[in-house]
N, C-alpha and C. Protein backbone atom coordinates (compact mmCIF):
# COMPACT_ATOMS: atom_id res chain seq x y z
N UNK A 1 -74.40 -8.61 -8.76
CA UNK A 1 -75.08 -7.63 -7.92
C UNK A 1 -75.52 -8.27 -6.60
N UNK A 2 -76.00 -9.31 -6.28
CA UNK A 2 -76.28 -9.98 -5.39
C UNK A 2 -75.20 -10.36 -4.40
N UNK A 3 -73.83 -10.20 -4.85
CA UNK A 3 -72.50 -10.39 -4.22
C UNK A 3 -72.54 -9.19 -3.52
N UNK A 4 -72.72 -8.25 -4.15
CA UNK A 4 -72.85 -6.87 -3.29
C UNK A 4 -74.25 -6.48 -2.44
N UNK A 5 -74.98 -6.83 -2.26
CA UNK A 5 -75.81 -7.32 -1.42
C UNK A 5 -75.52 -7.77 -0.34
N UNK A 6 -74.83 -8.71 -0.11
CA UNK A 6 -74.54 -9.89 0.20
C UNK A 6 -73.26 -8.53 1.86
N UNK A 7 -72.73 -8.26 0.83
CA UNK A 7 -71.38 -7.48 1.35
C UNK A 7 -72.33 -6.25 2.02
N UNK A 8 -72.87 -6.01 1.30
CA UNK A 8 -73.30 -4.16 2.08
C UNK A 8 -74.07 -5.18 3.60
N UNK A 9 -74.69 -5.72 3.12
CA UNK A 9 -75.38 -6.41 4.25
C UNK A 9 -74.38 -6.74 5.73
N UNK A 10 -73.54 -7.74 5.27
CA UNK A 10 -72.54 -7.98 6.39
C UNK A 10 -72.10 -7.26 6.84
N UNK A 11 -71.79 -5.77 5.91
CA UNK A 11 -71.32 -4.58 6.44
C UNK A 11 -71.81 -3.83 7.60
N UNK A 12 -73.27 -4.26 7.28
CA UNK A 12 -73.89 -3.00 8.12
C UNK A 12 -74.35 -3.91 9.34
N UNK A 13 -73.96 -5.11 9.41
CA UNK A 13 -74.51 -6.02 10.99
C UNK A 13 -73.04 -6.13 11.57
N UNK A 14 -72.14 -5.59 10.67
CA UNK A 14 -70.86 -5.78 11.32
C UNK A 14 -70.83 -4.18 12.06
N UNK A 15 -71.09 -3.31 11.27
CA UNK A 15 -71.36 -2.12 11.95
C UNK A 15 -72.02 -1.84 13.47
N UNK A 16 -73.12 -2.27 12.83
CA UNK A 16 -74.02 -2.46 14.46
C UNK A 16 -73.90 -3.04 15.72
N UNK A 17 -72.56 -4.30 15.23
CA UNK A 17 -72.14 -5.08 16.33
C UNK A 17 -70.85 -4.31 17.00
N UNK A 18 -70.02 -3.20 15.90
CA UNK A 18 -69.39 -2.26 16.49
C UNK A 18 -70.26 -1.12 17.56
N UNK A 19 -71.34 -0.85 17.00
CA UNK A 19 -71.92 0.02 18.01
C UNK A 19 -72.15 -0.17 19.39
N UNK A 20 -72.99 -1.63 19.25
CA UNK A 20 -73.43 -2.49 20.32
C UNK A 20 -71.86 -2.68 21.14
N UNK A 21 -71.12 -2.94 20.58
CA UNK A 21 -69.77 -2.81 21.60
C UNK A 21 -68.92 -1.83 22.46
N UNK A 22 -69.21 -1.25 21.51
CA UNK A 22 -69.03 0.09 21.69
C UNK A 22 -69.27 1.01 23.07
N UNK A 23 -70.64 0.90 23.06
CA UNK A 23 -71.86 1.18 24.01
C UNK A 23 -71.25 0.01 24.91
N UNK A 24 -71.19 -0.97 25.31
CA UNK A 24 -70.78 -1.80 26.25
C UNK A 24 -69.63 -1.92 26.86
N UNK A 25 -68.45 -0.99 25.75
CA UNK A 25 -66.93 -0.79 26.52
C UNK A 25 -66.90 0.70 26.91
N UNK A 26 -67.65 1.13 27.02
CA UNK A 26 -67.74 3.32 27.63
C UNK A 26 -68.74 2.81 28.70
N UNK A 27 -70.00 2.02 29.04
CA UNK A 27 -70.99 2.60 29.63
C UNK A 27 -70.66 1.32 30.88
N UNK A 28 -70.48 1.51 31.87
CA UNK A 28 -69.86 0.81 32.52
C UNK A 28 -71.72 0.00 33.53
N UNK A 29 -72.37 1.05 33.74
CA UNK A 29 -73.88 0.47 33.97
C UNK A 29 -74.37 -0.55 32.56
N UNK A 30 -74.17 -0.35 31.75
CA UNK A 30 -74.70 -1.53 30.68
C UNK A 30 -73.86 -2.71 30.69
N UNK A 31 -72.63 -2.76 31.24
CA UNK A 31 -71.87 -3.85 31.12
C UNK A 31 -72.10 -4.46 32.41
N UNK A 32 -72.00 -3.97 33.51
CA UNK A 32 -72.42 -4.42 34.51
C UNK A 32 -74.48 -5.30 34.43
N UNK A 33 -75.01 -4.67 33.78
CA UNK A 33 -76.29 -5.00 33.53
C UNK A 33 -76.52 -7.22 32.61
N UNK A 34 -75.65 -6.43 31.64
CA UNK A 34 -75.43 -7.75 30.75
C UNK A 34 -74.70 -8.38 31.48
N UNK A 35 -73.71 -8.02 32.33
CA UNK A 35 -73.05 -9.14 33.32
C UNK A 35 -74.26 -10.08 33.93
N UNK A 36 -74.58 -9.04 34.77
CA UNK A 36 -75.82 -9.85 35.84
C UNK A 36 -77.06 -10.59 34.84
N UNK A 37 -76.81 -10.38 33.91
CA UNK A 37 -78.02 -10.79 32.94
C UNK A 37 -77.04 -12.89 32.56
N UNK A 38 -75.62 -12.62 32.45
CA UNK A 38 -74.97 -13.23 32.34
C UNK A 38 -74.58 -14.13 33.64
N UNK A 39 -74.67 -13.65 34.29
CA UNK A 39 -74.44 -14.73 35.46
C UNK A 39 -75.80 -15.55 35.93
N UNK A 40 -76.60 -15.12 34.97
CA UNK A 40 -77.91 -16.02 35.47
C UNK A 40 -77.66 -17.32 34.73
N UNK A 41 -77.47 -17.03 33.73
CA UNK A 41 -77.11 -18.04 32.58
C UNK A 41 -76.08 -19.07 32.56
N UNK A 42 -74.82 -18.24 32.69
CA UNK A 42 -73.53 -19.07 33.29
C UNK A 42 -73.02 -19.33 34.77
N UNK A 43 -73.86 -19.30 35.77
CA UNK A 43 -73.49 -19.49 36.86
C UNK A 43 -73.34 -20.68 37.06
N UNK A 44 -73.78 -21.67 37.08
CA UNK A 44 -73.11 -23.07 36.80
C UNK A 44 -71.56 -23.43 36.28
N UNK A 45 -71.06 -22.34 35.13
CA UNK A 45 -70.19 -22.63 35.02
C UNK A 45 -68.68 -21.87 35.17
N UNK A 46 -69.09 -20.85 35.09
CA UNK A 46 -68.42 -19.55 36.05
C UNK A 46 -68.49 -18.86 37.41
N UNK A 47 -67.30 -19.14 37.93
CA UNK A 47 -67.38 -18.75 39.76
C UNK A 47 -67.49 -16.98 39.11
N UNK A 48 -68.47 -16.47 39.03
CA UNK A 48 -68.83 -15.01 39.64
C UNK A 48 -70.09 -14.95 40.55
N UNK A 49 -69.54 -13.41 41.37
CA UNK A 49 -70.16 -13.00 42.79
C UNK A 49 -71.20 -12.80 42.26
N UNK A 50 -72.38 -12.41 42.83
CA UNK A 50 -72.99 -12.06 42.96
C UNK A 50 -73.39 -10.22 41.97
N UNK A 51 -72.35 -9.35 42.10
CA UNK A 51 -72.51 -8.25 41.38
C UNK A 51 -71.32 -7.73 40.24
N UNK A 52 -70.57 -9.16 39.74
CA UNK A 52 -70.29 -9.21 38.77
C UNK A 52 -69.05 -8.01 39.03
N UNK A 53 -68.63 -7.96 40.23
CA UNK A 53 -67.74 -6.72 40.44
C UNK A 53 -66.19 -6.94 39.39
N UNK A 54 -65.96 -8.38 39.45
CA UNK A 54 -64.92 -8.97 38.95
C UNK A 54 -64.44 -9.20 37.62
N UNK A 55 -65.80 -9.42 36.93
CA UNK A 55 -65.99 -9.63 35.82
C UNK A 55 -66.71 -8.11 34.95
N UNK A 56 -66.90 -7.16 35.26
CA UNK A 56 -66.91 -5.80 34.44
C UNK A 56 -65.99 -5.62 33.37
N UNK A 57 -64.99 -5.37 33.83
CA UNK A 57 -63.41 -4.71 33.43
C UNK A 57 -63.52 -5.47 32.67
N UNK A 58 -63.32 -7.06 32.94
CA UNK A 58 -63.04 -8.09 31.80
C UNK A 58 -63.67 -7.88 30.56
N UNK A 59 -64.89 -8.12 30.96
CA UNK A 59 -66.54 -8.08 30.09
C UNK A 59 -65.86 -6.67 28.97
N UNK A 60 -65.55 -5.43 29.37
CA UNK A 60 -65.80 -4.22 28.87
C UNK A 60 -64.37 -4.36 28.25
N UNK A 61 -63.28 -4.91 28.44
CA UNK A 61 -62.14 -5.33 27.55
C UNK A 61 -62.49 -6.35 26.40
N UNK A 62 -62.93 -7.05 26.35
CA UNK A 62 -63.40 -8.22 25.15
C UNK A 62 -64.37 -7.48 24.17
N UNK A 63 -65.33 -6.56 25.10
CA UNK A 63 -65.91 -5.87 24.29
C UNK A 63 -65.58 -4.73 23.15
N UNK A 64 -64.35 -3.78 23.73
CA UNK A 64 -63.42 -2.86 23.24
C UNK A 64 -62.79 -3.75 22.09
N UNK A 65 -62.14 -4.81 22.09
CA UNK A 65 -61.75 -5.96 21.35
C UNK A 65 -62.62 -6.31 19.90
N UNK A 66 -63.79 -7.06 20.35
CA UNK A 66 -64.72 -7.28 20.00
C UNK A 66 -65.12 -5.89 19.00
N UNK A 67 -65.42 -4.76 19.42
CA UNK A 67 -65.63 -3.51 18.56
C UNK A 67 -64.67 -3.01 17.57
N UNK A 68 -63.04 -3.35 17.98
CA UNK A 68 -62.14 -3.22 17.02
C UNK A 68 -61.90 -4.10 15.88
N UNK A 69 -62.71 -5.43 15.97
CA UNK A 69 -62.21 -6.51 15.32
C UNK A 69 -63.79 -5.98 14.20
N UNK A 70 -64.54 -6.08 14.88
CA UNK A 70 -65.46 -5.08 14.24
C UNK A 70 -65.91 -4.60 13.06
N UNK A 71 -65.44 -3.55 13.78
CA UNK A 71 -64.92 -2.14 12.79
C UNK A 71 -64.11 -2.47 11.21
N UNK A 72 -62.91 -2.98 12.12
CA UNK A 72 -62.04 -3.87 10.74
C UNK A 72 -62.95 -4.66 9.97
N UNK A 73 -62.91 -5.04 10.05
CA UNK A 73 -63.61 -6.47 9.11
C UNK A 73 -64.89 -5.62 8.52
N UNK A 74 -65.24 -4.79 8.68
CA UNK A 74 -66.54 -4.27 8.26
C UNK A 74 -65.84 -3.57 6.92
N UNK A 75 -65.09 -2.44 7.12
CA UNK A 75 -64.38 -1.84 6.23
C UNK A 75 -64.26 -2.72 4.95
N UNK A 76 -64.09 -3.86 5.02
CA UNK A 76 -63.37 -4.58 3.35
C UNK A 76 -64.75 -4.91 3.12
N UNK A 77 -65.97 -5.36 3.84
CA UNK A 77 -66.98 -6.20 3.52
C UNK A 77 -67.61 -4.65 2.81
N UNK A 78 -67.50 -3.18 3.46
CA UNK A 78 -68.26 -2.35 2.50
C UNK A 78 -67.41 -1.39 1.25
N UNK A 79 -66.01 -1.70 1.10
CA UNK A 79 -65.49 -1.95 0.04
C UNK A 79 -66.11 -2.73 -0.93
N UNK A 80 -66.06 -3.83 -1.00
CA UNK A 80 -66.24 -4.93 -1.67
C UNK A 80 -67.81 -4.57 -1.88
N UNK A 81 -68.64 -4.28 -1.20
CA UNK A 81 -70.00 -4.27 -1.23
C UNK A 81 -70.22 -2.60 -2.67
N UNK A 82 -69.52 -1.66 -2.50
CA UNK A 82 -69.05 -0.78 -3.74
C UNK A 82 -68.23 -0.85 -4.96
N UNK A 83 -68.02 -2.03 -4.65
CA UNK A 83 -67.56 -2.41 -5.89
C UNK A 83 -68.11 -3.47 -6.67
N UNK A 84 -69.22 -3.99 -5.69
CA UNK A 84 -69.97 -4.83 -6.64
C UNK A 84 -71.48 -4.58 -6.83
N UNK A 85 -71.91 -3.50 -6.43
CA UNK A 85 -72.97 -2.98 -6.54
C UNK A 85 -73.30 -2.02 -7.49
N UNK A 86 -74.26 -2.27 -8.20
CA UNK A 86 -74.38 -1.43 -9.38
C UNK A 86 -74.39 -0.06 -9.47
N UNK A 87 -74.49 0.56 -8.19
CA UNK A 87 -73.53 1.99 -8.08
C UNK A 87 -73.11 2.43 -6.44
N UNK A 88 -72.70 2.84 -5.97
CA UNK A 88 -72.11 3.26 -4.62
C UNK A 88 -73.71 3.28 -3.65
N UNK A 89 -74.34 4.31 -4.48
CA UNK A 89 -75.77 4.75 -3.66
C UNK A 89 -76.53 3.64 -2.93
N UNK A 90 -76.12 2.61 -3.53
CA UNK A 90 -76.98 0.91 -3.58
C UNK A 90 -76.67 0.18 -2.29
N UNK A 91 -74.57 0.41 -2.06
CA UNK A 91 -74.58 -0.10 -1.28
C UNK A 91 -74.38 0.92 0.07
N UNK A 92 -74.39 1.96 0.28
CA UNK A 92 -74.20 2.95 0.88
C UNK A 92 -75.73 2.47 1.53
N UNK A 93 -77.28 2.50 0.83
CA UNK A 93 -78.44 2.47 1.62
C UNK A 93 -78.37 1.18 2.30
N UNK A 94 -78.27 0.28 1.89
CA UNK A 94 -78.43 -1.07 1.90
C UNK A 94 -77.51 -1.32 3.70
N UNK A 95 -76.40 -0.78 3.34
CA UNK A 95 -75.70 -0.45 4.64
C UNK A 95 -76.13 -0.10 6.13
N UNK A 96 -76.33 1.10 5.40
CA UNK A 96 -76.89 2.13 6.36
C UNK A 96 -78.28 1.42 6.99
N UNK A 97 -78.90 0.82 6.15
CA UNK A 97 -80.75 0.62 6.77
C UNK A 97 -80.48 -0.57 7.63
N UNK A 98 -79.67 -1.48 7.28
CA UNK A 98 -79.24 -2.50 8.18
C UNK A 98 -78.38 -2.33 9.47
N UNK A 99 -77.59 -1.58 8.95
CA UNK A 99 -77.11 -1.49 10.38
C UNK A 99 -78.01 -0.60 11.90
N UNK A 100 -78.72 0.27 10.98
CA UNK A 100 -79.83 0.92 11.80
C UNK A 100 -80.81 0.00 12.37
N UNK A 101 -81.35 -0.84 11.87
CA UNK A 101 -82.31 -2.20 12.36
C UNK A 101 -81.80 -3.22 12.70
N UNK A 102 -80.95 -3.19 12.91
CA UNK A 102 -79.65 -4.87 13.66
C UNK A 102 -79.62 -4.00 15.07
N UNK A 103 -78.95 -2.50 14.71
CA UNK A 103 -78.75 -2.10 16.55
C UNK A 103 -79.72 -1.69 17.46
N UNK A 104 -80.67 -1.05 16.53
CA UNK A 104 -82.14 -1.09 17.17
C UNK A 104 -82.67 -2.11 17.83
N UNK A 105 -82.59 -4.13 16.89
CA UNK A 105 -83.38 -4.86 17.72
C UNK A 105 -82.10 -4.80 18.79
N UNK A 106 -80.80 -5.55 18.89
CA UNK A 106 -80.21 -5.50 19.51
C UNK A 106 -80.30 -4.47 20.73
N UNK A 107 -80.19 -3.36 20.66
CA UNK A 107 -80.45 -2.70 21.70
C UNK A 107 -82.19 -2.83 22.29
N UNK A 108 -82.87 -3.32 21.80
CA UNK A 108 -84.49 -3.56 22.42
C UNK A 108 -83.98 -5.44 22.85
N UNK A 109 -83.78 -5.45 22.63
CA UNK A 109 -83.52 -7.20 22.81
C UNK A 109 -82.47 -7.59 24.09
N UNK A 110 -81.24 -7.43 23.72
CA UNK A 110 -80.32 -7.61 24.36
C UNK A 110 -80.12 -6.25 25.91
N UNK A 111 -80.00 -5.08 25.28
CA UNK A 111 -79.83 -3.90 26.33
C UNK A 111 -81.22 -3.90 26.95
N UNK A 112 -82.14 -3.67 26.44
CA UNK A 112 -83.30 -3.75 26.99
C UNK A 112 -83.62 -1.81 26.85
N UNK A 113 -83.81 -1.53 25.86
CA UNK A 113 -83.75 -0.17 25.25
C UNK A 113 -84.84 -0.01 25.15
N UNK A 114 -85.94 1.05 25.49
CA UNK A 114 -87.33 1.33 24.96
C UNK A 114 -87.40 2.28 23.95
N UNK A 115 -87.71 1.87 23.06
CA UNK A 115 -87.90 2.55 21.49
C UNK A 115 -89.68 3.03 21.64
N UNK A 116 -90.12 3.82 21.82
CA UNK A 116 -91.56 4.44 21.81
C UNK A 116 -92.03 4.47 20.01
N UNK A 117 -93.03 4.79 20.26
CA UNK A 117 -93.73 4.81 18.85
C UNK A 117 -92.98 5.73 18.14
N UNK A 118 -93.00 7.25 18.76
CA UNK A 118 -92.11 8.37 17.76
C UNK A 118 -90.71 7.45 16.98
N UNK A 119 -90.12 6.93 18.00
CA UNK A 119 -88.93 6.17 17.49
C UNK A 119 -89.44 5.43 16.04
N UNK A 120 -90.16 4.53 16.32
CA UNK A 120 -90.64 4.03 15.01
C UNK A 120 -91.42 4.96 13.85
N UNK A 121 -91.81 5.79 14.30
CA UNK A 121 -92.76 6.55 12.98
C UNK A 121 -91.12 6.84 12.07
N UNK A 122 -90.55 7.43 13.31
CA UNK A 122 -89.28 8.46 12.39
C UNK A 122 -88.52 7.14 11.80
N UNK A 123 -88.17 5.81 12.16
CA UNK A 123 -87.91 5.18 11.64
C UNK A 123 -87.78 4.54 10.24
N UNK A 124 -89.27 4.56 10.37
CA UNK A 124 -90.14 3.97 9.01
C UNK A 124 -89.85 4.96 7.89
N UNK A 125 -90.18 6.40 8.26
CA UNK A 125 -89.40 7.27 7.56
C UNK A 125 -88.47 7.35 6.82
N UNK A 126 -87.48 7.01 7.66
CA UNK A 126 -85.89 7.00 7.32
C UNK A 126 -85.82 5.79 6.31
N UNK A 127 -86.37 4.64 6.40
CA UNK A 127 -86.18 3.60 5.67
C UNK A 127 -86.76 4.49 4.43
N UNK A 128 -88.08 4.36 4.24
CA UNK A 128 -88.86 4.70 3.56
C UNK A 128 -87.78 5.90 2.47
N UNK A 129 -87.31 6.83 3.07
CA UNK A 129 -86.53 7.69 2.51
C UNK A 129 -85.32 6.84 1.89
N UNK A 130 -84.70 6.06 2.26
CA UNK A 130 -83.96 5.14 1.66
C UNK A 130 -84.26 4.02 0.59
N UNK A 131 -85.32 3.67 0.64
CA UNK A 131 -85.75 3.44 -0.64
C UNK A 131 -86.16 3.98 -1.47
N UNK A 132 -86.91 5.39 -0.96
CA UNK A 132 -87.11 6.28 -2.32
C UNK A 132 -85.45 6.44 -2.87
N UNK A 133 -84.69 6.91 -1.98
CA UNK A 133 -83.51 7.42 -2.80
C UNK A 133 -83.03 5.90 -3.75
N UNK A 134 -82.84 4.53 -3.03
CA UNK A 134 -82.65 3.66 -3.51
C UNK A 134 -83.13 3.51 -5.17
N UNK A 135 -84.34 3.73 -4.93
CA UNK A 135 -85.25 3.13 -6.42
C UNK A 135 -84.88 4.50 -7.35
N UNK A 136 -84.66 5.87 -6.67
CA UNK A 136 -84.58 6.88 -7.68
C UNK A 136 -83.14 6.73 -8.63
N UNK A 137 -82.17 6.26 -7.80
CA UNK A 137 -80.67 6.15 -8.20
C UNK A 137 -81.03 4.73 -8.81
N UNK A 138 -81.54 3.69 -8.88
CA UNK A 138 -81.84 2.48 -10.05
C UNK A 138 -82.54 3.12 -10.85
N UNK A 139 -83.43 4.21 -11.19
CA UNK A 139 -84.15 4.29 -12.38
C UNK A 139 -83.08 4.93 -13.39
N UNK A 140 -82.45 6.49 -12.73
CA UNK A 140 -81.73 7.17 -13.07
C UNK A 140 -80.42 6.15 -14.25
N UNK A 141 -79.92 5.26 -13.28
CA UNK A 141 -79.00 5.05 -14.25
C UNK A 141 -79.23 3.47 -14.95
N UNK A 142 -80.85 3.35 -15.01
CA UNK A 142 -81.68 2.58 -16.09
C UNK A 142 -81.39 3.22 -17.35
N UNK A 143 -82.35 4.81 -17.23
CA UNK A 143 -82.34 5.23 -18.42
C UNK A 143 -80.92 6.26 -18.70
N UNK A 144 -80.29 6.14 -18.34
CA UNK A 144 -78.61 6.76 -18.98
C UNK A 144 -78.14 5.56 -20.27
């Protein structure tokens, strides 16, 4: 059971890193943003201008890349994560709650996303609702 753990988990940060890519190969202001966020960092070792005019396209191709490679690799890790989890429901939440809180910090961290309190109440919620369902589907097929 812990193997599937293990899997729903990877699943759902592999998910989120599809999102996060995602969002960075369509939104051409966020890629440009993380550029300039990026040329502070690597300017020493990369000749880019000043507004990163050069390096967009690139940036937002690796990223498209990056989201496909993704995607794939996520698929077998939440296979595998249903088949070793003591029922589907287990790794289906386990999934889901992680990948929701990987793209959340990520997007507060990295994008620079403002999440307000409502964001979090409904949040906590949602988890919260996921462990009720979690613990109801472990009792259920306790006593079967």
């Amino acid at each position: 059971m812990a193997r599937g753990f293990t899997y729903a988990i990877t699943a759902g940060t592999l998910a989120a890193l599809g999102n996060v890519t995602a969002k960075l190969t369509f939104s051409q202001a966020e890629a440009q943003r993380l550029c300039l966020v990026s040329l502070a960092i690597f300017s020493t070792i990369l000749p880019v201008d000043e507004t990163c005019r050069d390096w967009v396209l690139l940036f937002q191709g690796v990223s498209a890349v990056v989201c496909i490679v993704s995607n794939a690799t996520m698929v077998p890790n939440l296979v595998k994560a249903l088949a070793l989890c003591e029922n589907s429901v287990q790794a289906v939440v386990i999934n889901t709650a992680v990948q929701v809180i990987v793209t959340s910090l990520v997007g507060m961290f990295l994008l620079g996303e403002q999440l307000g309190v409502f964001w979090w109440m409904g949040m906590t919620f949602i988890l919260l609702g996921f462990h009720i369902i979690y613990r109801s589907q472990d009792n259920i097929f306790k006593a079967s």
